[in-house]
C-alpha atoms as a PDB file:
ATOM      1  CA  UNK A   1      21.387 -92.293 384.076  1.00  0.00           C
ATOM      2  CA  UNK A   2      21.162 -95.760 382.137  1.00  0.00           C
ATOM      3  CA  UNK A   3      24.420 -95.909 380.018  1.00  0.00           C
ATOM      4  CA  UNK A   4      23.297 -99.209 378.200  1.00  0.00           C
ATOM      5  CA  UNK A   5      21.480 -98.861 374.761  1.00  0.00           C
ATOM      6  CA  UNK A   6      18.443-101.487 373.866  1.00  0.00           C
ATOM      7  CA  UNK A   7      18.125-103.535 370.946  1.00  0.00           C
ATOM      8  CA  UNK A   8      15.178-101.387 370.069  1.00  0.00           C
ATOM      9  CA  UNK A   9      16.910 -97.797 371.066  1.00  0.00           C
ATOM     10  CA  UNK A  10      20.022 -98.747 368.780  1.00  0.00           C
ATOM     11  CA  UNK A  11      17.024 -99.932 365.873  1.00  0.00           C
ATOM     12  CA  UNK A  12      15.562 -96.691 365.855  1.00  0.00           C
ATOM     13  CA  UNK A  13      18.648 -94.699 365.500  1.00  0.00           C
ATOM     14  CA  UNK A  14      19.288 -97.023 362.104  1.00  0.00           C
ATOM     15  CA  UNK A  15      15.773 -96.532 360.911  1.00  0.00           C
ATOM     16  CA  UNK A  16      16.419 -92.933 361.422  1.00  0.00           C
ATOM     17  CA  UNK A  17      19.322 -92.902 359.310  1.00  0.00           C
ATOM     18  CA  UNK A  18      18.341 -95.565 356.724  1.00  0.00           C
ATOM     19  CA  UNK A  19      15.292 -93.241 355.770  1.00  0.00           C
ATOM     20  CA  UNK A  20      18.006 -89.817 355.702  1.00  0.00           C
ATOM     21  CA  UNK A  21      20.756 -91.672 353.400  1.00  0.00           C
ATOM     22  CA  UNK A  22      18.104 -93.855 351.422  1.00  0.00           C
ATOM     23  CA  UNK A  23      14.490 -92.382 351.596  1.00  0.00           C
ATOM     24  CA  UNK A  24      12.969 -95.613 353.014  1.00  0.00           C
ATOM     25  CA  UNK A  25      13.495 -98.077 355.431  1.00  0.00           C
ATOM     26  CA  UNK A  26      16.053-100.984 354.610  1.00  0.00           C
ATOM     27  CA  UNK A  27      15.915-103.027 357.419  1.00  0.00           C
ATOM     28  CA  UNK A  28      12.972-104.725 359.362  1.00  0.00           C
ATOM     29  CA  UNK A  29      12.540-105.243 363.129  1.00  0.00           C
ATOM     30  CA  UNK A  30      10.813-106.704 365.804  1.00  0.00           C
ATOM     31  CA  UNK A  31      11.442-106.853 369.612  1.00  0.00           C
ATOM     32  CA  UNK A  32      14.857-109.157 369.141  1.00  0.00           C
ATOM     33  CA  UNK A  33      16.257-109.785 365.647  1.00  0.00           C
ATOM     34  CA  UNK A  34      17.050-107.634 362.788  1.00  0.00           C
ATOM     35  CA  UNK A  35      16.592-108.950 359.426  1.00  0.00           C
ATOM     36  CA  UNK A  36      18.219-107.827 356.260  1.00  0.00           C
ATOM     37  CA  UNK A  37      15.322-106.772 353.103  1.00  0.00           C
ATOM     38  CA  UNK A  38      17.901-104.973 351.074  1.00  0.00           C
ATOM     39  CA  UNK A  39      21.689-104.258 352.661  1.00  0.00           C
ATOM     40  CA  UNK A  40      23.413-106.025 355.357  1.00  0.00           C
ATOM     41  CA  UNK A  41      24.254-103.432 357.844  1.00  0.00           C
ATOM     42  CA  UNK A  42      27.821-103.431 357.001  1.00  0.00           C
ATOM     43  CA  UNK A  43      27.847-103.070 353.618  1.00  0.00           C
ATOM     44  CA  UNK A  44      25.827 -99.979 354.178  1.00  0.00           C
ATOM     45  CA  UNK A  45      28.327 -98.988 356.748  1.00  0.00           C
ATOM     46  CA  UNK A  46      30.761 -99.729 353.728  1.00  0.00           C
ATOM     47  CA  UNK A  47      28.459 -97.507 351.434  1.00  0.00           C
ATOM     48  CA  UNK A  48      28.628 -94.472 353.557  1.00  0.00           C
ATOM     49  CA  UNK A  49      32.220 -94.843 354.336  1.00  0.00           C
ATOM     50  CA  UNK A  50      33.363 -95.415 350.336  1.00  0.00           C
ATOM     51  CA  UNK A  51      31.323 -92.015 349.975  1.00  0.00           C
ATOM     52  CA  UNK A  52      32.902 -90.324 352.600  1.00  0.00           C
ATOM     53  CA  UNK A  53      36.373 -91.553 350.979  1.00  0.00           C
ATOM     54  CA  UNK A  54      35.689 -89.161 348.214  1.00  0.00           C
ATOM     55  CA  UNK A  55      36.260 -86.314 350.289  1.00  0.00           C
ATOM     56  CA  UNK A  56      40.165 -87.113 349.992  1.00  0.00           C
ATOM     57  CA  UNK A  57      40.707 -85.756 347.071  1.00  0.00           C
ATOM     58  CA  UNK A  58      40.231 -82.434 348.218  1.00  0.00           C
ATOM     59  CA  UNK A  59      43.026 -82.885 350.691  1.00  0.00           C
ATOM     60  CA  UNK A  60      46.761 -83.853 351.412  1.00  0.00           C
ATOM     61  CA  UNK A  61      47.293 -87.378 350.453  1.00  0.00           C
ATOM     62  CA  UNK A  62      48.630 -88.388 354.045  1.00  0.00           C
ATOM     63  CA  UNK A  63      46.170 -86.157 355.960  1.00  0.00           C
ATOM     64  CA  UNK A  64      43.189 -87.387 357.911  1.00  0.00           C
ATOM     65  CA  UNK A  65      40.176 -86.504 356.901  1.00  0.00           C
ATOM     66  CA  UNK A  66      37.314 -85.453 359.971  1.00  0.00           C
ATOM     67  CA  UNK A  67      33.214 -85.203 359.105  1.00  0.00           C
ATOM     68  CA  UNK A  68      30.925 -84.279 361.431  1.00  0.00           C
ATOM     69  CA  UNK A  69      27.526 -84.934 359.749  1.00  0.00           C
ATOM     70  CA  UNK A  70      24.363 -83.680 362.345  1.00  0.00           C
ATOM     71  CA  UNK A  71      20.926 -84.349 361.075  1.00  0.00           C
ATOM     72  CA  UNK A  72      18.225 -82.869 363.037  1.00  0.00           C
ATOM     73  CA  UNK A  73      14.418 -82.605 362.952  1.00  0.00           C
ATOM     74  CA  UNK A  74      14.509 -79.112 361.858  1.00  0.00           C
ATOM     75  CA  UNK A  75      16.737 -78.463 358.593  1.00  0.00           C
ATOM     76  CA  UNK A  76      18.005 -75.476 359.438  1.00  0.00           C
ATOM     77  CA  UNK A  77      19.962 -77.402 362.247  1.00  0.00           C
ATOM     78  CA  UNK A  78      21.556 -79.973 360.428  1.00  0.00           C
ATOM     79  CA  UNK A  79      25.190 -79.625 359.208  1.00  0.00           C
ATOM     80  CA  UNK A  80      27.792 -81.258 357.506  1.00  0.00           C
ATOM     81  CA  UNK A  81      31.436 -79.909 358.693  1.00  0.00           C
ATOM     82  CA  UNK A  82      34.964 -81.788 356.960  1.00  0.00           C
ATOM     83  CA  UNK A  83      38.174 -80.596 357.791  1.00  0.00           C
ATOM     84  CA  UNK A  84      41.386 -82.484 358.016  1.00  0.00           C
ATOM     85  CA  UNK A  85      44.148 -82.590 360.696  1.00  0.00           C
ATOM     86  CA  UNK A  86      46.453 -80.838 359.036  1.00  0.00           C
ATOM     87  CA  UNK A  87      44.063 -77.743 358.994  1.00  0.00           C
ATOM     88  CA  UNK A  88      43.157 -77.927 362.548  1.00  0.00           C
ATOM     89  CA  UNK A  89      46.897 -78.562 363.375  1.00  0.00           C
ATOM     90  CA  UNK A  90      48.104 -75.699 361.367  1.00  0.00           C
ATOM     91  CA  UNK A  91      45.095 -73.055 362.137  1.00  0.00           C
ATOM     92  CA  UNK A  92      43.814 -73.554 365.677  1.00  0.00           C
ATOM     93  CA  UNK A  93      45.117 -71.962 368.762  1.00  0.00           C
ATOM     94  CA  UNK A  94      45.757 -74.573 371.634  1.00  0.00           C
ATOM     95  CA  UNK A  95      44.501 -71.814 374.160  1.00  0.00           C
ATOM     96  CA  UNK A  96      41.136 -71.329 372.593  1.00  0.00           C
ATOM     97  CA  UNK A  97      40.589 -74.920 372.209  1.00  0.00           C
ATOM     98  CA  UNK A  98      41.636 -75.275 375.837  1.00  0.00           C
ATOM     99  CA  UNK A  99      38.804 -72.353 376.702  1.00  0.00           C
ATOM    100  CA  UNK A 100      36.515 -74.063 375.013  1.00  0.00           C
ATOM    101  CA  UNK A 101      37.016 -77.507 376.408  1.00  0.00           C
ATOM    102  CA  UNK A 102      37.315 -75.567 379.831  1.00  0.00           C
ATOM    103  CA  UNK A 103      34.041 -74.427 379.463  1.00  0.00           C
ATOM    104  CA  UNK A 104      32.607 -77.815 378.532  1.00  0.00           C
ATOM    105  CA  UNK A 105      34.669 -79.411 381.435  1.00  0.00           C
ATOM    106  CA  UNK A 106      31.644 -78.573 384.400  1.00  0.00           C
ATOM    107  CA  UNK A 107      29.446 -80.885 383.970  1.00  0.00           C
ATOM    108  CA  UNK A 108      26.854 -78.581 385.003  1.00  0.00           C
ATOM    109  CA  UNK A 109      26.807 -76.597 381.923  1.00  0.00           C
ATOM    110  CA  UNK A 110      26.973 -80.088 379.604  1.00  0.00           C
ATOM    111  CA  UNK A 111      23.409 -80.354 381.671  1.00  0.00           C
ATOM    112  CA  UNK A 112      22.284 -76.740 380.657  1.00  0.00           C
ATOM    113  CA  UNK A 113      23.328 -77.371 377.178  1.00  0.00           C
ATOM    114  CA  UNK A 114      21.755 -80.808 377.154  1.00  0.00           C
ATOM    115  CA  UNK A 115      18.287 -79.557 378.762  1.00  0.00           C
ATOM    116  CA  UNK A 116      18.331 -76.154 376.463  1.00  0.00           C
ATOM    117  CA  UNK A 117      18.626 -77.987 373.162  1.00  0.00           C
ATOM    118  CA  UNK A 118      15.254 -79.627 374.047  1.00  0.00           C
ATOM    119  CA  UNK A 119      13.473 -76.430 375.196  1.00  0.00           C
ATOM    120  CA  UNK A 120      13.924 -72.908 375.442  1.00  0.00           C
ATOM    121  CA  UNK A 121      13.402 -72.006 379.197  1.00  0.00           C
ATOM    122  CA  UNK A 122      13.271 -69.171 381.205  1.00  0.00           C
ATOM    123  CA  UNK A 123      16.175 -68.991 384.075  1.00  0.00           C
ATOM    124  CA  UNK A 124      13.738 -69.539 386.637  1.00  0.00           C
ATOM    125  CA  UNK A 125      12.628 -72.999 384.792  1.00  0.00           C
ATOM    126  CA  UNK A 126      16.348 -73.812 384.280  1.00  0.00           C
ATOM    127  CA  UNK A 127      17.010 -73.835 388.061  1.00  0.00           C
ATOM    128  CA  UNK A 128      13.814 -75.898 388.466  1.00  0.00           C
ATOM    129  CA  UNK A 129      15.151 -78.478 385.778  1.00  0.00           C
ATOM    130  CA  UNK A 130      18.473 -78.455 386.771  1.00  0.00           C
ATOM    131  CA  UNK A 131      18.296 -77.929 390.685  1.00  0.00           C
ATOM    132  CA  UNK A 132      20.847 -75.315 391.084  1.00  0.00           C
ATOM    133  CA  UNK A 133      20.892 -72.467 392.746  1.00  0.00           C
ATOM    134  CA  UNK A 134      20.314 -68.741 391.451  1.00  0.00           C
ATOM    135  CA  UNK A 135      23.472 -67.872 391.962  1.00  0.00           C
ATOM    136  CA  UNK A 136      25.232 -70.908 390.662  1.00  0.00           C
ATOM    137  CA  UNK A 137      22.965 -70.792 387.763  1.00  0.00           C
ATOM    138  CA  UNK A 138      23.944 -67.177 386.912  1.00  0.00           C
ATOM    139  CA  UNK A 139      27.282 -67.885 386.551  1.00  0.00           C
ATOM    140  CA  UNK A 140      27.288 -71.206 384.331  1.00  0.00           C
ATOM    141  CA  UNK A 141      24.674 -69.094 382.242  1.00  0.00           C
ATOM    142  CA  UNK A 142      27.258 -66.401 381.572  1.00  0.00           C
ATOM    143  CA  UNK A 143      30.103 -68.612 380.613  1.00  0.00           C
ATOM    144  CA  UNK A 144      28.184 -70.629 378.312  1.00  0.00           C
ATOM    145  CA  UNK A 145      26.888 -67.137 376.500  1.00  0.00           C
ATOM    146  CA  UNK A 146      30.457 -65.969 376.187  1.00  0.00           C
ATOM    147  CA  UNK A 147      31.370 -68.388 374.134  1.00  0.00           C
ATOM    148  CA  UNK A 148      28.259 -68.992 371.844  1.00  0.00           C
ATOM    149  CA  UNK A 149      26.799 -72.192 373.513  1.00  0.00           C
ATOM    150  CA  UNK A 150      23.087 -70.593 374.813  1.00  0.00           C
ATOM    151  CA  UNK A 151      21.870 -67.408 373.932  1.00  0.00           C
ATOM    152  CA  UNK A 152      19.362 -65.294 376.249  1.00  0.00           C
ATOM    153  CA  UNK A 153      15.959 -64.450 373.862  1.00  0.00           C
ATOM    154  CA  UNK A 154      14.454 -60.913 373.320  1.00  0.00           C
ATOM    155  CA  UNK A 155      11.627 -63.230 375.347  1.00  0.00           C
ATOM    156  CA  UNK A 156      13.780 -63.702 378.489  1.00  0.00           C
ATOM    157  CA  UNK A 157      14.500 -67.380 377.493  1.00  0.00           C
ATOM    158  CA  UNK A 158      17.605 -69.239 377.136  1.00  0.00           C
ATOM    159  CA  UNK A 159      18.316 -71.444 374.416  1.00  0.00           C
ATOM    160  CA  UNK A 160      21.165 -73.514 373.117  1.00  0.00           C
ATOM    161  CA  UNK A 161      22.682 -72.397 370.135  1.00  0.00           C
ATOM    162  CA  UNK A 162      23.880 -74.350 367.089  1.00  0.00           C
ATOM    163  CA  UNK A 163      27.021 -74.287 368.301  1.00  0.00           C
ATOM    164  CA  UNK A 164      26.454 -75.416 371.952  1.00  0.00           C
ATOM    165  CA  UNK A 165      24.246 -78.378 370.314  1.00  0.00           C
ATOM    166  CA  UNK A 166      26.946 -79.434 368.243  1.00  0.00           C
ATOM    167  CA  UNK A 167      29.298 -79.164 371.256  1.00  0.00           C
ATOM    168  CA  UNK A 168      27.645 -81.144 373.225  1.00  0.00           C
ATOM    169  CA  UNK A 169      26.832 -83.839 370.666  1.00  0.00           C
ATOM    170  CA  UNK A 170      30.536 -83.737 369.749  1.00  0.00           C
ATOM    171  CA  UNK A 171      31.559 -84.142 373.694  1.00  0.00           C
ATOM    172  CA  UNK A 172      28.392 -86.955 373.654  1.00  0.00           C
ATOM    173  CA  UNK A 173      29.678 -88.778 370.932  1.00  0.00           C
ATOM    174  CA  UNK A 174      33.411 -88.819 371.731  1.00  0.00           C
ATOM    175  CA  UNK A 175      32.720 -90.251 375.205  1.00  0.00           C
ATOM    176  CA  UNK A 176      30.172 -92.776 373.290  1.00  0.00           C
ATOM    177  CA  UNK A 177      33.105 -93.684 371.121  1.00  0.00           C
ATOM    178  CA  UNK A 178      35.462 -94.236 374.101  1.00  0.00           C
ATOM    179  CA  UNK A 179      32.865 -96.413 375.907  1.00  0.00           C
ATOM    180  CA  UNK A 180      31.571 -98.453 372.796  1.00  0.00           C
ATOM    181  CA  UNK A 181      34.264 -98.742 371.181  1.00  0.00           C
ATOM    182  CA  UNK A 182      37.591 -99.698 373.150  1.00  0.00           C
ATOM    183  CA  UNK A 183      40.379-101.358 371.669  1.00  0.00           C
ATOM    184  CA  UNK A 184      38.311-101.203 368.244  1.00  0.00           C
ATOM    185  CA  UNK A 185      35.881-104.019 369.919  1.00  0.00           C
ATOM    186  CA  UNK A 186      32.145-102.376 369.530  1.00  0.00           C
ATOM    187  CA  UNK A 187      29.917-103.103 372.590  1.00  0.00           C
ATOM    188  CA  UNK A 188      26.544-102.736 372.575  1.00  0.00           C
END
């Protein structure tokens, strides 16, 4: 799999979210360059984030503040989630976080998970997509419906759930952040 992003790959994903925060397109493209019609990119960066810093007053004044914002095709999939650290420190269990991340850990299921929240398929097409075996199949299937990530249809097919798409967008994004963003030094 190609880990590097194009110029025209990361302009999309801006366009994307310049017409969800603004309505309309801000920036304009070709093949190379990106040139600036209303907002340098940073101060819309600086927009968003100045936004986001609102959310502080309905927390601690030393805690940190975490927003998971996932905006997807269909409404009914997008979310917004804030929390703080505090409230995760205070009210999660480190044993079901560590079944969770166990779960995520095979990178086998992060495949299921990834191919499911494209398509709904059947078990036989999963094997076929994936190339595992029945058996193998059967039992990544199982764990991942345990806890929440795919359910099995009243039509025989399996589908990611909201929860195993935001899973494995939160898994996608952290590594993202880790690759792109070392030492606090973006690379594209």
């Amino acid at each position: 799999m190609n880990n590097k992003i194009t110029i025209n790959q990361l302009l999309n994903r801006i366009e994307k979210l310049e017409q969800t925060v603004f309505g309309e397109k801000i920036l304009s493209t070709t093949a190379t360059t990106v040139t600036n019609n209303n907002l340098q990119l940073t101060e819309l960066m600086s927009v968003l984030l100045a936004e986001a810093n609102k959310l502080k007053q309905f927390f601690s004044q030393n805690d940190t503040i975490i927003m998971q914002t996932i905006i997807n095709e269909q409404p009914s999939k997008s979310s917004i989630q804030v929390t703080s650290f505090s409230t995760l420190y205070e009210e999660e269990n480190d044993n079901d976080l560590a079944a969770i991340c166990n779960v995520l850990s095979s990178k086998q299921r992060l495949v299921i998970i990834r191919i499911l929240a494209k398509q709904d398929l059947s078990s036989g097409e999963l094997m076929k997509a994936t190339n595992m075996a029945g058996g193998h199949m059967h039992h990544h299937l199982k764990d991942l419906q345990n806890k929440g990530f795919v359910v099995k249809q009243d039509n025989g097919k399996y589908a990611a759930t909201d929860f195993g798409l935001n899973a494995y967008l939160t898994v996608a994004s952290l590594n993202r952040k880790q690759r792109y963003n070392i030492n606090g030094a973006t690379k594209l």
